[in-house]
N, C-alpha and C. Protein backbone atom coordinates (compact mmCIF):
# COMPACT_ATOMS: atom_id res chain seq x y z
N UNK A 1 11.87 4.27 4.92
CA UNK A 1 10.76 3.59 4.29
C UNK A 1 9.46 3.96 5.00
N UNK A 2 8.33 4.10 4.13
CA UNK A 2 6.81 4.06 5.06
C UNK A 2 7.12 3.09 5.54
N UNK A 3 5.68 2.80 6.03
CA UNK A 3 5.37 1.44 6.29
C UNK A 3 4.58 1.15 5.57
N UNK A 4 3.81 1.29 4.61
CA UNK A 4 3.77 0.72 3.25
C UNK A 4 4.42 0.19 2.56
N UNK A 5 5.56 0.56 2.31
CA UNK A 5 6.91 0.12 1.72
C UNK A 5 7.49 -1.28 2.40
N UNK A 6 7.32 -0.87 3.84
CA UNK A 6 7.53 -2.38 4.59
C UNK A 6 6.90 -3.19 4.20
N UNK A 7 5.92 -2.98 4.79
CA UNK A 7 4.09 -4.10 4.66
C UNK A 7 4.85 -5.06 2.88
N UNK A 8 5.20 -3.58 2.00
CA UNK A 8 5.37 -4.48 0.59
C UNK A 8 6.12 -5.14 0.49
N UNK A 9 7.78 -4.94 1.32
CA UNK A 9 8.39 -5.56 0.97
C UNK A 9 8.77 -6.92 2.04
N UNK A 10 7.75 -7.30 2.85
CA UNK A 10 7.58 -8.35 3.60
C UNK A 10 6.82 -8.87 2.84
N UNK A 11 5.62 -8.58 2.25
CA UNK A 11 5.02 -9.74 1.34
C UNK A 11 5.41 -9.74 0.06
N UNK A 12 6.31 -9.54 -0.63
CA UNK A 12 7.04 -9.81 -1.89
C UNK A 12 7.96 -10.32 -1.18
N UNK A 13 8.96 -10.36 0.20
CA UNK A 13 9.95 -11.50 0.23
C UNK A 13 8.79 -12.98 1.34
N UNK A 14 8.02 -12.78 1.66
CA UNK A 14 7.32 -13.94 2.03
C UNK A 14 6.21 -14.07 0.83
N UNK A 15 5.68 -14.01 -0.20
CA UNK A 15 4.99 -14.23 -1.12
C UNK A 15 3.38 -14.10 -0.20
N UNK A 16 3.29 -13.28 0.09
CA UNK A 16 2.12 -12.76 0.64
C UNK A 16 0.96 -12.08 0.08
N UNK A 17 0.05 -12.28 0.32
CA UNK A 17 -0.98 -11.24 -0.99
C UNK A 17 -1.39 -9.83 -0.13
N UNK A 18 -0.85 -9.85 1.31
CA UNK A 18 -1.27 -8.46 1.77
C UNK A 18 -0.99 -7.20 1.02
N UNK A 19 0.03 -7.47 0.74
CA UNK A 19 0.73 -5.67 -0.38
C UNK A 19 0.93 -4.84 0.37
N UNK A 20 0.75 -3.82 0.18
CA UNK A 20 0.80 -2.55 1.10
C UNK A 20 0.14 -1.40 1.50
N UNK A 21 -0.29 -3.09 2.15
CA UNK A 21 -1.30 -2.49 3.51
C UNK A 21 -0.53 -1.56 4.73
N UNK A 22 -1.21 -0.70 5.05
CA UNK A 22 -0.10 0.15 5.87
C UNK A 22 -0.48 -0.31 7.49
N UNK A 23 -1.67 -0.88 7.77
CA UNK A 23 -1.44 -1.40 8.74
C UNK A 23 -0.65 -2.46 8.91
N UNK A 24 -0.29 -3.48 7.88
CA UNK A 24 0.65 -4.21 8.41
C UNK A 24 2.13 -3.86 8.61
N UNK A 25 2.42 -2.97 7.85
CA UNK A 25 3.70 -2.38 7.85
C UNK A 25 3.69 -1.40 9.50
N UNK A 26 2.76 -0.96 9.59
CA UNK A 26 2.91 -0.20 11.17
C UNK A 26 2.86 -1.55 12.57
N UNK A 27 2.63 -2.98 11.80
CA UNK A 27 2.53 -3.58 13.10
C UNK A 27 3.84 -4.37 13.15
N UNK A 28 4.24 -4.49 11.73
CA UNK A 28 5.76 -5.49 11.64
C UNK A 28 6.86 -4.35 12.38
N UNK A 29 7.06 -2.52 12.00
CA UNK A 29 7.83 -2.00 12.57
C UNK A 29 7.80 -1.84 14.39
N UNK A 30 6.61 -1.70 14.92
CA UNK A 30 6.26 -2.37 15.99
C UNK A 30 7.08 -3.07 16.97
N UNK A 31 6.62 -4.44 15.68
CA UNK A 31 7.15 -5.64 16.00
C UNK A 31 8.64 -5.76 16.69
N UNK A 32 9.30 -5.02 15.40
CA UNK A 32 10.47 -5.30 15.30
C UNK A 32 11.03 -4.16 16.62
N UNK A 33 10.41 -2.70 16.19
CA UNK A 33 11.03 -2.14 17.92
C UNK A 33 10.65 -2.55 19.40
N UNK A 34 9.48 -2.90 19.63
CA UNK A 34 9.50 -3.91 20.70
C UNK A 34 10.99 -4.94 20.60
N UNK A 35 11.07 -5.79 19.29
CA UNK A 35 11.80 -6.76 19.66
C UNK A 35 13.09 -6.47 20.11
N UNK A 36 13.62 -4.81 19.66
CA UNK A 36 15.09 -4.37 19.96
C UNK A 36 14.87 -3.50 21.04
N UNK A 37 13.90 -3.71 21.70
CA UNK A 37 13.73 -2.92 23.31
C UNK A 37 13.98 -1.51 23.04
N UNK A 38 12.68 -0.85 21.90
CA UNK A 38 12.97 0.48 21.39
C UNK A 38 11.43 0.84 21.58
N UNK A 39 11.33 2.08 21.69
CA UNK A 39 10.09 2.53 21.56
C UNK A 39 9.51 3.16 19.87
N UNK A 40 8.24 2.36 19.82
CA UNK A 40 7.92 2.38 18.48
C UNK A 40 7.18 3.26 17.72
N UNK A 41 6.93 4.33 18.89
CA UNK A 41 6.61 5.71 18.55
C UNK A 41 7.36 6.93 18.38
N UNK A 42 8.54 6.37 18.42
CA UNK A 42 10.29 7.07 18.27
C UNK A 42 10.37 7.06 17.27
N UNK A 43 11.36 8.09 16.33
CA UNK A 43 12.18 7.81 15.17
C UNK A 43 13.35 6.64 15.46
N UNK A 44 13.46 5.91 14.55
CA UNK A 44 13.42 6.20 13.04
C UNK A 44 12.09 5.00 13.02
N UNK A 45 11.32 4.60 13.94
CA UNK A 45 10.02 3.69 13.44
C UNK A 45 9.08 4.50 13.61
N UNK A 46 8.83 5.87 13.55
CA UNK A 46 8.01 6.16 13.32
C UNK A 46 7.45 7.25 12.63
């Protein structure tokens, strides 16, 4: 997935009006490799 694709499909399952915004999608994948003690400039987040 981009992260466009993310960004979209976090605010269609939280009913969000961001859409796909690609900065949010680059900060949720981020998010999420920080949270699995991954680096987020690695594949496959990046």
């Amino acid at each position: 997935m981009t992260w466009r694709e993310v960004a979209r499909a976090a605010a269609d399952a939280w009913g969000s009006d961001h859409g796909g915004n690609q900065r949010v999608g680059e900060e949720l994948c981020r998010a999420a490799a920080l949270a699995l003690g991954e680096d987020p400039n690695a594949e496959p987040w990046n």
